[in-house]
N, C-alpha and C. Protein backbone atom coordinates (compact mmCIF):
# COMPACT_ATOMS: atom_id res chain seq x y z
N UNK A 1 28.63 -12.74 -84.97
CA UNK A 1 27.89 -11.98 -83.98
C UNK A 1 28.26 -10.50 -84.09
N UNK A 2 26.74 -9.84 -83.66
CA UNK A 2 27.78 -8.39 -84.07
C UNK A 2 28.67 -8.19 -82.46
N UNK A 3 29.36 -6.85 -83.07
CA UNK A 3 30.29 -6.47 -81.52
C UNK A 3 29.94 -5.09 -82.12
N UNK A 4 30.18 -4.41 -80.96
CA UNK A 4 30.67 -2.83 -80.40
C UNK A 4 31.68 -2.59 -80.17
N UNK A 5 31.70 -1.11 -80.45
CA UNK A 5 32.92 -0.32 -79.54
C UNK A 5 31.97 1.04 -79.39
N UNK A 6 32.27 2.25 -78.12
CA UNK A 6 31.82 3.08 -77.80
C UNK A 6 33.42 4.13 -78.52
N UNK A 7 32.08 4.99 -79.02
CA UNK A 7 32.94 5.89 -79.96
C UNK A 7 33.04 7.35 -79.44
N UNK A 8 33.54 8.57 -78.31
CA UNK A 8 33.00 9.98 -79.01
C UNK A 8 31.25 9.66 -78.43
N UNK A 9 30.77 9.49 -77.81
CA UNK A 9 29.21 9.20 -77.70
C UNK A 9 28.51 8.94 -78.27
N UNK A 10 29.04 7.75 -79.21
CA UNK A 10 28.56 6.72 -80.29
C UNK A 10 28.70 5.90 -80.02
N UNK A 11 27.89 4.76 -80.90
CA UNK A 11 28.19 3.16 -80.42
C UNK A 11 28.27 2.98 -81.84
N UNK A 12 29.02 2.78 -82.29
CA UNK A 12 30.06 1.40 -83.41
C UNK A 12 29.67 -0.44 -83.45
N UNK A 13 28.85 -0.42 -84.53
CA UNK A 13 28.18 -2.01 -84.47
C UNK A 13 28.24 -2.30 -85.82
N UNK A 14 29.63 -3.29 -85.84
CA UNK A 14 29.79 -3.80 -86.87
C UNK A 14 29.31 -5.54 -86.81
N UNK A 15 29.31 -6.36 -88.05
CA UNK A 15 29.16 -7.65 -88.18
C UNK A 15 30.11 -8.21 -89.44
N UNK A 16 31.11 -8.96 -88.92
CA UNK A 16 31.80 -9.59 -90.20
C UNK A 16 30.54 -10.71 -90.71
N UNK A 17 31.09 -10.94 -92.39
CA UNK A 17 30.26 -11.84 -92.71
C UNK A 17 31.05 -12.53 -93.52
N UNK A 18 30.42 -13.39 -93.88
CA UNK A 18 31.53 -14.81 -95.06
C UNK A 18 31.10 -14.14 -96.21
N UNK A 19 32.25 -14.03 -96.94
CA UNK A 19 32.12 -13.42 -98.27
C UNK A 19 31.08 -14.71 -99.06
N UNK A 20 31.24 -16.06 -98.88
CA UNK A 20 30.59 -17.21 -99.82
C UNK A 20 30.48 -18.37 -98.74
N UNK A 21 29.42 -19.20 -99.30
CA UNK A 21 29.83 -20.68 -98.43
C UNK A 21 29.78 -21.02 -97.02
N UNK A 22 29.68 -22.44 -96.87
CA UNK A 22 30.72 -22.45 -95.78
C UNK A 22 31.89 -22.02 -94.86
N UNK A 23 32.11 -22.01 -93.48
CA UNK A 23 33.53 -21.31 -93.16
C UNK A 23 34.26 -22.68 -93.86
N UNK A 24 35.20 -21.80 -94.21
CA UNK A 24 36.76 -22.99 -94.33
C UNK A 24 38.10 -22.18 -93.63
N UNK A 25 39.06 -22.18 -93.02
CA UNK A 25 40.07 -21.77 -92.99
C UNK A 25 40.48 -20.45 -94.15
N UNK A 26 40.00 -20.79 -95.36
CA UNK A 26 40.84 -19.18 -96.35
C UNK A 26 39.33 -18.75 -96.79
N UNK A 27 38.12 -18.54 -96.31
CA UNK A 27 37.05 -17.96 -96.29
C UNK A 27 37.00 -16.77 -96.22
N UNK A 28 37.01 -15.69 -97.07
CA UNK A 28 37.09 -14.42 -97.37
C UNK A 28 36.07 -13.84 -96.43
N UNK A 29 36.11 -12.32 -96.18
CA UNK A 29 34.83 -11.59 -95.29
C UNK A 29 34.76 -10.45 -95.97
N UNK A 30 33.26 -10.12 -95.52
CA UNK A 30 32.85 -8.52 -95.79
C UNK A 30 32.58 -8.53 -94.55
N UNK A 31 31.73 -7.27 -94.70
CA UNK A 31 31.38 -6.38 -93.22
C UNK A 31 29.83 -5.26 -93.52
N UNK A 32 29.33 -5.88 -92.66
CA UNK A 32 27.99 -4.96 -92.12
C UNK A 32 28.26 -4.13 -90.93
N UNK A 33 27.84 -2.46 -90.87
CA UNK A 33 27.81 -1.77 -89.51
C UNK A 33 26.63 -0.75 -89.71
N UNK A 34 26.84 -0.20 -88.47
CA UNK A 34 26.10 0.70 -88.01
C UNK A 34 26.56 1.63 -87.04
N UNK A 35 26.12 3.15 -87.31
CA UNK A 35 26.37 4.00 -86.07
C UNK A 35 25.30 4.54 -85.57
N UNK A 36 25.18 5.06 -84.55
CA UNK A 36 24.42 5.27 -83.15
C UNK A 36 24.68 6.13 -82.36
N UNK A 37 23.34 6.53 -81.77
CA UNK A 37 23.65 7.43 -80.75
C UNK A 37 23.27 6.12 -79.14
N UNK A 38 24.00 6.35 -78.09
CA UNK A 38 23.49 4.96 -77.37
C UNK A 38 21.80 5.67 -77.33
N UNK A 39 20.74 3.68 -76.86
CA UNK A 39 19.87 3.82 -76.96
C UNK A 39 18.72 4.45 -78.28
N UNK A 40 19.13 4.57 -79.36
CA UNK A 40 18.48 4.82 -80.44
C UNK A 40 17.95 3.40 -80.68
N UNK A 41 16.60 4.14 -81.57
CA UNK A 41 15.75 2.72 -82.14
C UNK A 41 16.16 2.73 -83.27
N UNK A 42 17.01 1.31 -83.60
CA UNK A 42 17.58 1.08 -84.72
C UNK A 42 16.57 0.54 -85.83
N UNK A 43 14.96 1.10 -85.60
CA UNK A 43 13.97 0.81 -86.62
C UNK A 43 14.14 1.73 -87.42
N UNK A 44 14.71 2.74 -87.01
CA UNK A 44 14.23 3.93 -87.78
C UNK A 44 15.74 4.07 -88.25
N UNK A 45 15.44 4.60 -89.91
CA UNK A 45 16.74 4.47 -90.43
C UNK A 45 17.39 6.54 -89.84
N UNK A 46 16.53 7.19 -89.55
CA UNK A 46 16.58 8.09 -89.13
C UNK A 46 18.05 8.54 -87.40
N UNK A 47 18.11 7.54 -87.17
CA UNK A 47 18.51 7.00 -85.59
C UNK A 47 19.56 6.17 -85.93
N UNK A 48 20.20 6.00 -87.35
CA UNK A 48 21.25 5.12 -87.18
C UNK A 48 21.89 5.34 -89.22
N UNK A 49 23.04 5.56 -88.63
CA UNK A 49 23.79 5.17 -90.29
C UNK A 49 24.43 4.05 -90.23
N UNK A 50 23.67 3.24 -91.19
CA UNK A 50 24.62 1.89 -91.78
C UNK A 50 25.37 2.08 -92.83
N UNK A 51 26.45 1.16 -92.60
CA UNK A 51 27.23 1.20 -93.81
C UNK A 51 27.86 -0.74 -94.21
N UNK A 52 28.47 -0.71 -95.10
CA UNK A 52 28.76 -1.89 -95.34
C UNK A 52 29.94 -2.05 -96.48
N UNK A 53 30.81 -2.75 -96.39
CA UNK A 53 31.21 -3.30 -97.56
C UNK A 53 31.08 -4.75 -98.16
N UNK A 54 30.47 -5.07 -99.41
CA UNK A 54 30.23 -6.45 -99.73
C UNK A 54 31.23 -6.34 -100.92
N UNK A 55 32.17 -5.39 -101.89
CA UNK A 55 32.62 -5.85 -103.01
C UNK A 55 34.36 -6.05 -102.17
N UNK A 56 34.69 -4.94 -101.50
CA UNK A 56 36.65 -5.73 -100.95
C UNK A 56 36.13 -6.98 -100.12
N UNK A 57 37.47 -8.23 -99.97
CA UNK A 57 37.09 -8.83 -99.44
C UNK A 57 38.58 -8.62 -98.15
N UNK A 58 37.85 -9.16 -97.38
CA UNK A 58 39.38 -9.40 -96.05
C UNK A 58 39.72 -10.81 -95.67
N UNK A 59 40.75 -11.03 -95.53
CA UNK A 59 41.45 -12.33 -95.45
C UNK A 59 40.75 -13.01 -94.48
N UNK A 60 40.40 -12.02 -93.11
CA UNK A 60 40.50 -12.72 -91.69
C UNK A 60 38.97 -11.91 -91.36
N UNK A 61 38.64 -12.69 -89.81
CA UNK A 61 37.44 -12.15 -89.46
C UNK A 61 37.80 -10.44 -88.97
N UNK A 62 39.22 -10.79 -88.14
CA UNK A 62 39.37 -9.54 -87.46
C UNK A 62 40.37 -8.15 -88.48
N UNK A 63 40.44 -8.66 -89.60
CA UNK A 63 40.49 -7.52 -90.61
C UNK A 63 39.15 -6.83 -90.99
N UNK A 64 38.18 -7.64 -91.41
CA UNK A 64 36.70 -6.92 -91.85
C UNK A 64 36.55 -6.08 -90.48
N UNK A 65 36.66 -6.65 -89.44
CA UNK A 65 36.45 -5.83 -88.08
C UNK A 65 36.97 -4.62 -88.21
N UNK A 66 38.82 -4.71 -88.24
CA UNK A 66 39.17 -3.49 -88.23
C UNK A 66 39.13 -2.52 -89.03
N UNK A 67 38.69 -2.86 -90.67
CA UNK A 67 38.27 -1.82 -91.55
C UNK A 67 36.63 -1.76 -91.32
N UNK A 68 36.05 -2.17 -90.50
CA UNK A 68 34.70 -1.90 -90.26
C UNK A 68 34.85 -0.56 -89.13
N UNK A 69 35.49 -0.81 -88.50
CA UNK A 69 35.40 0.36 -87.05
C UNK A 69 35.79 1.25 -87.56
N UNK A 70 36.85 1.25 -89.10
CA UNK A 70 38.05 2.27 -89.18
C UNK A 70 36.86 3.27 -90.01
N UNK A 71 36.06 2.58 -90.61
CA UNK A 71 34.59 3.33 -91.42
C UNK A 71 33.72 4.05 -90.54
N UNK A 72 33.01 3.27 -89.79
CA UNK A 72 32.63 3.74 -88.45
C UNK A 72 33.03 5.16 -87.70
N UNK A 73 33.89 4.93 -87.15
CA UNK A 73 34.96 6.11 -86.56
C UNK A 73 35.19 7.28 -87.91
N UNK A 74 35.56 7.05 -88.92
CA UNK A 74 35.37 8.37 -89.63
C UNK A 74 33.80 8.99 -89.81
N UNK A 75 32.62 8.03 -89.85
CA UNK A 75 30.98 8.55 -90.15
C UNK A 75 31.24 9.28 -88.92
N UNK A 76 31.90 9.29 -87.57
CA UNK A 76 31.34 9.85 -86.47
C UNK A 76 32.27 10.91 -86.34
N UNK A 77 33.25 11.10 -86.96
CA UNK A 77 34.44 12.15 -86.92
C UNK A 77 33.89 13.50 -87.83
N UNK A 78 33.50 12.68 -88.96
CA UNK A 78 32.78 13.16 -89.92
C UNK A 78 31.12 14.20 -89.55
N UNK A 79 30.87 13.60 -88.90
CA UNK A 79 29.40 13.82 -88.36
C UNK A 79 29.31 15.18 -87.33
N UNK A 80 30.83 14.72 -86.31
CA UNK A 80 30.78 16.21 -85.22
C UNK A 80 31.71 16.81 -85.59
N UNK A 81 31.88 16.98 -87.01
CA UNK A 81 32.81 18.24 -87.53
C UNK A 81 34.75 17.80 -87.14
N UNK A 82 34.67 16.84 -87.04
CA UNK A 82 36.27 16.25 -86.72
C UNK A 82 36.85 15.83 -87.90
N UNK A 83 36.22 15.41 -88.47
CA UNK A 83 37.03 14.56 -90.18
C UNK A 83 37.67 15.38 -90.90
């Protein structure tokens, strides 16, 4: 499922995913996200930067998470002149 975090007056929307397969217990992950301004139409690629990693993999669900936000949080650091 995806989750949020509110960033700096961004919204942070990442999605872990199964690297392969079935879940099993040692089921590798990537990560799908997106940043936002709140309320943007996420039709328009104009209104939102995605990002993703599909080639590292992460052990756990809540590792892809935390190198998902940690991506996230720099596009938006990056974005209002903070990075």
């Amino acid at each position: 499922m995806w989750e949020k975090i509110d960033y700096k007056g961004f919204e942070i929307w990442v999605l872990p995913i199964l690297a392969y397969g079935p879940p099993a217990p040692d089921t590798p992950y990537h990560y799908n996200g997106y940043v936002c301004r709140p309320g943007a139409d996420l039709r328009h690629a104009g209104q939102r930067t995605q990002f993703y990693e599909l080639g590292d993999v992460f052990a756990t669900e809540a590792e892809a998470l935390d190198a998902a936000y940690h991506v996230g949080r720099d596009l938006v650091d990056t974005s209002i002149g903070n990075g």
